[in-house]
PDB file of N, CA and C in Angstrom:
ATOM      1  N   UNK A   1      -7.830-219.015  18.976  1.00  0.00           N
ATOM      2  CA  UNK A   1      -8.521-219.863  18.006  1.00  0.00           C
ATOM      3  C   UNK A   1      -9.539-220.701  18.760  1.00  0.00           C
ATOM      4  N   UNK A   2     -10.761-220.714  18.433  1.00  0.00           N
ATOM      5  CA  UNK A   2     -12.112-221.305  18.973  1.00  0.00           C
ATOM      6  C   UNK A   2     -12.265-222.774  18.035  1.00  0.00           C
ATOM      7  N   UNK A   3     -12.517-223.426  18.452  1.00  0.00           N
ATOM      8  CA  UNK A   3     -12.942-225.108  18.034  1.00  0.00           C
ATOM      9  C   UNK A   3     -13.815-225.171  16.482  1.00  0.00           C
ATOM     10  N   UNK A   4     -14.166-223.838  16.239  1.00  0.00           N
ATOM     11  CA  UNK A   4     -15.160-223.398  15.341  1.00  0.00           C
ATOM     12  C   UNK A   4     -13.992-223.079  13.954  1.00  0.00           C
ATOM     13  N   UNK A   5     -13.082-222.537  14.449  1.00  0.00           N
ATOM     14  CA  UNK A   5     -11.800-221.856  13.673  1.00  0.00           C
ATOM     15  C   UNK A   5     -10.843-222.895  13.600  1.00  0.00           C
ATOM     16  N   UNK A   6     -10.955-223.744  14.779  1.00  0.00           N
ATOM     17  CA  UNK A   6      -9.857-224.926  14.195  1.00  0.00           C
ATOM     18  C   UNK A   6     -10.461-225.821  13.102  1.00  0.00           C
ATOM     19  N   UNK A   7     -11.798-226.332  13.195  1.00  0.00           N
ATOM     20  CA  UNK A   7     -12.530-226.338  11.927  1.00  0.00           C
ATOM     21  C   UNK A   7     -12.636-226.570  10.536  1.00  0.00           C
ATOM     22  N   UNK A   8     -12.266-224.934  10.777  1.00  0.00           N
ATOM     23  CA  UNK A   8     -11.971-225.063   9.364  1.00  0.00           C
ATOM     24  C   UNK A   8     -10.625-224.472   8.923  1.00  0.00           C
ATOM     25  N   UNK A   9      -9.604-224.298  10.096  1.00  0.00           N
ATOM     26  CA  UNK A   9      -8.464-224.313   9.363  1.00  0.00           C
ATOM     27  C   UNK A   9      -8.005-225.357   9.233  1.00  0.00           C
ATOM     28  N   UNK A  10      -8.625-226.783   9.546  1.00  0.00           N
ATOM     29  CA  UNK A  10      -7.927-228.268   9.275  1.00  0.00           C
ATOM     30  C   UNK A  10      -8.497-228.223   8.167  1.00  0.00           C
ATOM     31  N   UNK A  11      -9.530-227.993   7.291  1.00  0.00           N
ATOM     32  CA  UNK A  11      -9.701-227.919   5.766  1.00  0.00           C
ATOM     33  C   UNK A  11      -8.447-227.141   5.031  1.00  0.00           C
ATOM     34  N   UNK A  12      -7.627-226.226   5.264  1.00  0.00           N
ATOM     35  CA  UNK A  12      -7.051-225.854   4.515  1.00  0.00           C
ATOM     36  C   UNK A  12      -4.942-226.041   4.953  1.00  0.00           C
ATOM     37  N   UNK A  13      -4.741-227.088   5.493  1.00  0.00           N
ATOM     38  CA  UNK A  13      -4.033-227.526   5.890  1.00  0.00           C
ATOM     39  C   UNK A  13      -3.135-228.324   4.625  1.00  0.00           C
ATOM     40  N   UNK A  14      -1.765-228.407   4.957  1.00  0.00           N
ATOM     41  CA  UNK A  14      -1.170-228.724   3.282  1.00  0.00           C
ATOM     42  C   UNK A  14      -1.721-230.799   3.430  1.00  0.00           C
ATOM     43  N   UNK A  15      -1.412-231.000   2.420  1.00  0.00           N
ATOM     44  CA  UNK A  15      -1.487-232.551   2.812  1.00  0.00           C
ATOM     45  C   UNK A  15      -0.459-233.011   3.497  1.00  0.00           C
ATOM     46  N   UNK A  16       0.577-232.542   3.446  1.00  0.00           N
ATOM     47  CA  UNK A  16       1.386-233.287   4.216  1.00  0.00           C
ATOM     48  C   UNK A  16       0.826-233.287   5.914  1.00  0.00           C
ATOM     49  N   UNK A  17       0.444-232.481   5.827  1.00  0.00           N
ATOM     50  CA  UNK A  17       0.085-231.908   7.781  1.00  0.00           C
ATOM     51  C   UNK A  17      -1.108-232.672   7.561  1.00  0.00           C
ATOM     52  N   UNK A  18      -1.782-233.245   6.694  1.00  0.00           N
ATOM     53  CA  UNK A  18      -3.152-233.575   6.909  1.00  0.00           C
ATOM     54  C   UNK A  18      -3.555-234.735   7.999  1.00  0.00           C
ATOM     55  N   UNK A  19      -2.409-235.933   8.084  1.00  0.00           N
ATOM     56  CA  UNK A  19      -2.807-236.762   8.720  1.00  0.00           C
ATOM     57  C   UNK A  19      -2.553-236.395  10.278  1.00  0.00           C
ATOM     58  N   UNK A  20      -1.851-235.267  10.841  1.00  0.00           N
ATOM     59  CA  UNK A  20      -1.574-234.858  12.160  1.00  0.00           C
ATOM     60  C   UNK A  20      -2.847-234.412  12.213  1.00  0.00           C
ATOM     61  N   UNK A  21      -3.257-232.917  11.463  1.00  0.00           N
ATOM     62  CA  UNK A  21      -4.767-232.984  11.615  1.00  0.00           C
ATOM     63  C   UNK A  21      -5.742-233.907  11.988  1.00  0.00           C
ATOM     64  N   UNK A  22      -5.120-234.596  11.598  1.00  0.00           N
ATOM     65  CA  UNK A  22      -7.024-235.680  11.442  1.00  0.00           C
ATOM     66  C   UNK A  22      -6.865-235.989  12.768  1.00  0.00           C
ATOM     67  N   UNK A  23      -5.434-236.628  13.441  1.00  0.00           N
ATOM     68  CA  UNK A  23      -5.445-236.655  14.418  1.00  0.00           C
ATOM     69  C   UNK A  23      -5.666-236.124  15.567  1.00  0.00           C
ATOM     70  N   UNK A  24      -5.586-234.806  15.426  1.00  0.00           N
ATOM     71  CA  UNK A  24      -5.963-233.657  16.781  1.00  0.00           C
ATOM     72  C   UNK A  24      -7.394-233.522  16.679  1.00  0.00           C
ATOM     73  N   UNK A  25      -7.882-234.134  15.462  1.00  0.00           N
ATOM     74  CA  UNK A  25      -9.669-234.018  15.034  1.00  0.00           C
ATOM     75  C   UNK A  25     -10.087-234.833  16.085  1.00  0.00           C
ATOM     76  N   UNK A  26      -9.273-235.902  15.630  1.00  0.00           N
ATOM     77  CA  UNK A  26      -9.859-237.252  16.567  1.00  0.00           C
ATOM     78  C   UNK A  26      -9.619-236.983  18.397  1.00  0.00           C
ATOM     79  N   UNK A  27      -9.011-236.615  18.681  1.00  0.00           N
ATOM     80  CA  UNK A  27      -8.641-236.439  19.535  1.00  0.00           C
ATOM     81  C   UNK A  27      -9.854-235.368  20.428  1.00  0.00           C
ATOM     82  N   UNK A  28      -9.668-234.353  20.350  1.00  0.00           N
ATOM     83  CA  UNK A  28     -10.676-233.041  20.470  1.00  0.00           C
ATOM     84  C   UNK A  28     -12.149-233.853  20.267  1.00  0.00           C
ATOM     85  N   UNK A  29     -12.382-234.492  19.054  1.00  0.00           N
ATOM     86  CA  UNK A  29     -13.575-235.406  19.352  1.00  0.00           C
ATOM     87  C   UNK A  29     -13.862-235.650  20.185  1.00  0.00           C
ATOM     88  N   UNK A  30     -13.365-236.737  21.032  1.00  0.00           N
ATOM     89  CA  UNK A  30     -13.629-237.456  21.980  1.00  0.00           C
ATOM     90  C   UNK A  30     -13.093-236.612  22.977  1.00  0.00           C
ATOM     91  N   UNK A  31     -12.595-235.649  23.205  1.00  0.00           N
ATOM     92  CA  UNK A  31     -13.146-234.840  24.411  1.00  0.00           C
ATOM     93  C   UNK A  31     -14.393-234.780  24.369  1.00  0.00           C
ATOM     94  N   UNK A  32     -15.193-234.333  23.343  1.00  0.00           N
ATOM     95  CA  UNK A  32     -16.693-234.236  22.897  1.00  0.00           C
ATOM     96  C   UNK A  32     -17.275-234.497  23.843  1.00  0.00           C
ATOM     97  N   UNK A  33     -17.475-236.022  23.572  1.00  0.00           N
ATOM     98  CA  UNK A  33     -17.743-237.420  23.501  1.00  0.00           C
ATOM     99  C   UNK A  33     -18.280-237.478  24.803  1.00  0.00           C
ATOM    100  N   UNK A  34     -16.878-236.871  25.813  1.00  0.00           N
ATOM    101  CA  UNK A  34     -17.446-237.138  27.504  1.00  0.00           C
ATOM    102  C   UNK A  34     -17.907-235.831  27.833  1.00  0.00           C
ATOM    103  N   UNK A  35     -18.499-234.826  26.552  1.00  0.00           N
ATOM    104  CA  UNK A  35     -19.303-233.560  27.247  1.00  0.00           C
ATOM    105  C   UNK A  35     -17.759-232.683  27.602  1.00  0.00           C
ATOM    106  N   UNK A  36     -16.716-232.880  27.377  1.00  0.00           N
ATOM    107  CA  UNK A  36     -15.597-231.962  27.863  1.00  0.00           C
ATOM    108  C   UNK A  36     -15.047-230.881  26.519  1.00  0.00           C
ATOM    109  N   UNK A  37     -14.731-229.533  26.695  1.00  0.00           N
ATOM    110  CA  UNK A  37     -14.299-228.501  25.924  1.00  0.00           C
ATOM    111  C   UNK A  37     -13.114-228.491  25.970  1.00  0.00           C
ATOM    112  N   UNK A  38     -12.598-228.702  25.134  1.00  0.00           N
ATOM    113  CA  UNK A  38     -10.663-228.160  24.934  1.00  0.00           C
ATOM    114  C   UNK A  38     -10.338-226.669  25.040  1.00  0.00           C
ATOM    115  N   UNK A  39      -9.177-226.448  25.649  1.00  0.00           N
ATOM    116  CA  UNK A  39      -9.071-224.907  25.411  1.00  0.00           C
ATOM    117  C   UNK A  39      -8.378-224.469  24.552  1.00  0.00           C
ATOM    118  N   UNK A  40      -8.412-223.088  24.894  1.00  0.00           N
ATOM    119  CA  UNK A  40      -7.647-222.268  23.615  1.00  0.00           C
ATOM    120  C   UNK A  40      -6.181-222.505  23.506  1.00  0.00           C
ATOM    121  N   UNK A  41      -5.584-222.869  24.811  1.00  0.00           N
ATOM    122  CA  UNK A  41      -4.553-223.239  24.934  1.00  0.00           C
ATOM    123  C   UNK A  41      -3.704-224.232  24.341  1.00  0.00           C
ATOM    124  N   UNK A  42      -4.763-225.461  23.876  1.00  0.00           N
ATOM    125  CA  UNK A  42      -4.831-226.289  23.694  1.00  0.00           C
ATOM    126  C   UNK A  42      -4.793-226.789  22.262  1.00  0.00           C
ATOM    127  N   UNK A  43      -5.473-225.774  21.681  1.00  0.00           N
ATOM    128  CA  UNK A  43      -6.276-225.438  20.041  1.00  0.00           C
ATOM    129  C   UNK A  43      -5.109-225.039  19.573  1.00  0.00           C
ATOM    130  N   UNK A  44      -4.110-223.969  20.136  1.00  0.00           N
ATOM    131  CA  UNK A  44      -3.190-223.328  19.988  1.00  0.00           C
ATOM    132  C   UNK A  44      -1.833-223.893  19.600  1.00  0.00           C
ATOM    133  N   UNK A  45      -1.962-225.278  20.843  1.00  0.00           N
ATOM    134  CA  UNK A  45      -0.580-226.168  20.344  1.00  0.00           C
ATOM    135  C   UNK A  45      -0.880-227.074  19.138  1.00  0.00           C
ATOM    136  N   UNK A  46      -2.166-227.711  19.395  1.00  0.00           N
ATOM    137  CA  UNK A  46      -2.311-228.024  18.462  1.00  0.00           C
ATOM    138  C   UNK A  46      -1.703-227.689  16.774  1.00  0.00           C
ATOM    139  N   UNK A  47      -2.779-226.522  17.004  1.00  0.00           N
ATOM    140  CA  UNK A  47      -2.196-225.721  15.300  1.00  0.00           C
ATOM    141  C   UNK A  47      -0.501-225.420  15.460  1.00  0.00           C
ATOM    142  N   UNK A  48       0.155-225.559  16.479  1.00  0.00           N
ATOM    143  CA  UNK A  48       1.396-225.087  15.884  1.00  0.00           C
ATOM    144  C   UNK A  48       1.709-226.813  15.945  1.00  0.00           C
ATOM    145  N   UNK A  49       1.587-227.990  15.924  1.00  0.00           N
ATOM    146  CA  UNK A  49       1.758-229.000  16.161  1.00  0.00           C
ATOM    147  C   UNK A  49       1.625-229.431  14.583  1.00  0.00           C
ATOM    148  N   UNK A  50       0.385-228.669  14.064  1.00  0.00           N
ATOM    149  CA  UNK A  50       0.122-229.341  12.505  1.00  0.00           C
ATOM    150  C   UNK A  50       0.857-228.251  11.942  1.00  0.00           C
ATOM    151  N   UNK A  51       1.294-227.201  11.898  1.00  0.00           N
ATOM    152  CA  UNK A  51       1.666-226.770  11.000  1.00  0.00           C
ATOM    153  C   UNK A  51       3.761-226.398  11.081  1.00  0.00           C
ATOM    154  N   UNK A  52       3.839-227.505  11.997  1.00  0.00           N
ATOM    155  CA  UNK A  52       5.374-227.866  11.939  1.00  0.00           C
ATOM    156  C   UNK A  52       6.367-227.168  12.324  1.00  0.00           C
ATOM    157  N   UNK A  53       5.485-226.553  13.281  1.00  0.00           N
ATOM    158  CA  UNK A  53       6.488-225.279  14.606  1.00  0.00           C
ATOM    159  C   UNK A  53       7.026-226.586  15.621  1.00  0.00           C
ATOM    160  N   UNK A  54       6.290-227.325  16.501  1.00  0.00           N
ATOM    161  CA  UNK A  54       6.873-228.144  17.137  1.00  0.00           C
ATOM    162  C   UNK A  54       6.238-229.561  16.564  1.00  0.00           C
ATOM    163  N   UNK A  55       7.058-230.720  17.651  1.00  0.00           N
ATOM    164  CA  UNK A  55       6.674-231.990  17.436  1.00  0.00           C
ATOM    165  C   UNK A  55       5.576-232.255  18.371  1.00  0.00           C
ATOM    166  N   UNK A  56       5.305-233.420  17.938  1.00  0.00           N
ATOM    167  CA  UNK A  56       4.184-233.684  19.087  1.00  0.00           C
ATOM    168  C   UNK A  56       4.915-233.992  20.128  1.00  0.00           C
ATOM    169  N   UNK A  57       6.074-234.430  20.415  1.00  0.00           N
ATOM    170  CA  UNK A  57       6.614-234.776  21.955  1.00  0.00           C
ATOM    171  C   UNK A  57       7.019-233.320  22.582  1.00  0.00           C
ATOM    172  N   UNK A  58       7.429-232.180  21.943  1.00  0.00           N
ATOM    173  CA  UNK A  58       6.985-230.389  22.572  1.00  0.00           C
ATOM    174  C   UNK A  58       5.635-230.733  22.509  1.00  0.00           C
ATOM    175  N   UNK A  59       4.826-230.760  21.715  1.00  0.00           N
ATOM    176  CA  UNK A  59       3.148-230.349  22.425  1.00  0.00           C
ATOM    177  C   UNK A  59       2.619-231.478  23.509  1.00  0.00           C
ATOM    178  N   UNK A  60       3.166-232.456  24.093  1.00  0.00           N
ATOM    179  CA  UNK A  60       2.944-233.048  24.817  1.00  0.00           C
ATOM    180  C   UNK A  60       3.584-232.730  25.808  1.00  0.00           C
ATOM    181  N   UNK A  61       4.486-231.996  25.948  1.00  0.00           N
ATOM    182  CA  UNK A  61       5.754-231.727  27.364  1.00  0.00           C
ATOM    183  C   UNK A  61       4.575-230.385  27.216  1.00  0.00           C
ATOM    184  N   UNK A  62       4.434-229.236  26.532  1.00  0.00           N
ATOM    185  CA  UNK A  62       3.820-228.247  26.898  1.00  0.00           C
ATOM    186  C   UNK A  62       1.936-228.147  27.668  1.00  0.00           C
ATOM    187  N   UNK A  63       1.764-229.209  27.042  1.00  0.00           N
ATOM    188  CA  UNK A  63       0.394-229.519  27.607  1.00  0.00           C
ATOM    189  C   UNK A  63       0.570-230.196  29.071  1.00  0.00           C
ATOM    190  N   UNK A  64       1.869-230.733  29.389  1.00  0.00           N
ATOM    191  CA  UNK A  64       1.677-231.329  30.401  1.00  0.00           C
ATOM    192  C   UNK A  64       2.179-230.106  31.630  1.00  0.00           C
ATOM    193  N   UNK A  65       3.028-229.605  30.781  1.00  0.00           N
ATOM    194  CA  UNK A  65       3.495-228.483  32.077  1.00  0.00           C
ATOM    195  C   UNK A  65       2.220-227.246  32.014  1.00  0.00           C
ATOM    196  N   UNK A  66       1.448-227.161  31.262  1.00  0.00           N
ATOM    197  CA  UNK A  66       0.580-225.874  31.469  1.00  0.00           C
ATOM    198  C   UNK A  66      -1.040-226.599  32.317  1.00  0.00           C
ATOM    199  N   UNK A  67      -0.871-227.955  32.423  1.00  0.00           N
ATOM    200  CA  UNK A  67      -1.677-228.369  33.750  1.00  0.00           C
ATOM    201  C   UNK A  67      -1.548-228.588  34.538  1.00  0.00           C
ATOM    202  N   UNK A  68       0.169-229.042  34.793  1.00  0.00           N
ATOM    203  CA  UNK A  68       0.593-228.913  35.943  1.00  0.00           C
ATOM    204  C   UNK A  68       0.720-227.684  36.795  1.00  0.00           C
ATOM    205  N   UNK A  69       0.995-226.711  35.448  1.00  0.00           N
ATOM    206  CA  UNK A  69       0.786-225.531  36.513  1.00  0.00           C
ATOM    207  C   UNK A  69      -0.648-225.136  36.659  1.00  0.00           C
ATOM    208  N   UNK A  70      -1.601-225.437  36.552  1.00  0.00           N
ATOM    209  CA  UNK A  70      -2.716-224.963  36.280  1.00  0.00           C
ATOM    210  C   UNK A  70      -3.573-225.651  37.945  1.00  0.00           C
ATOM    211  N   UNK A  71      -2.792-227.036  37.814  1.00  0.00           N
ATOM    212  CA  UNK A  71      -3.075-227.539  39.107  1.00  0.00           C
ATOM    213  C   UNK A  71      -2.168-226.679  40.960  1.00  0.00           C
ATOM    214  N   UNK A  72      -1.065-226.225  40.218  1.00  0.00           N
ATOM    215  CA  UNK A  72      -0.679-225.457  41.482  1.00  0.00           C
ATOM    216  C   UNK A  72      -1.213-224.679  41.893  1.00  0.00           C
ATOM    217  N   UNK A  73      -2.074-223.889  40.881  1.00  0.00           N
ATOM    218  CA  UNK A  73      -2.656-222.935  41.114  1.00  0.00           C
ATOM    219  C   UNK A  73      -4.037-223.217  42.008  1.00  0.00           C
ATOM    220  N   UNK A  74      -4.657-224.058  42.034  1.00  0.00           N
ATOM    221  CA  UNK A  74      -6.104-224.292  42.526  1.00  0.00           C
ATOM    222  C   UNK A  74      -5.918-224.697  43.832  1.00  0.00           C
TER     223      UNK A  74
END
């Protein structure tokens, strides 16, 4: 899922998920903001974040371990 596709699947999001949305909006924004791109990786937890596969404290343990490993690697 591309930033283009997250988009507009936050338009069709139930209301209940709406205000997590808005939040990952806001968020991904202001990556913008400093010129920085989110990844797919990223887009990915997200959407399973709004649509009530995990919580945000899993998409925060998973984001943190997929840069940590991301940093072993370099």
């Amino acid at each position: 899922m591309n930033i283009e596709q997250f988009s507009e699947y936050l338009k069709h999001v139930k209301p209940r998920r709406r205000k997590i949305a808005e939040n990952w909006g806001i968020a991904i924004g202001l990556q913008a903001v400093d010129d920085l791109h989110v990844s797919e990786f990223l887009l990915d937890v997200a959407k399973r974040n709004i649509d009530g596969e995990i919580t945000i404290d899993e998409a925060e343990a998973l984001i943190e371990e997929h840069y940590r490993e991301a940093d072993k690697d370099k």
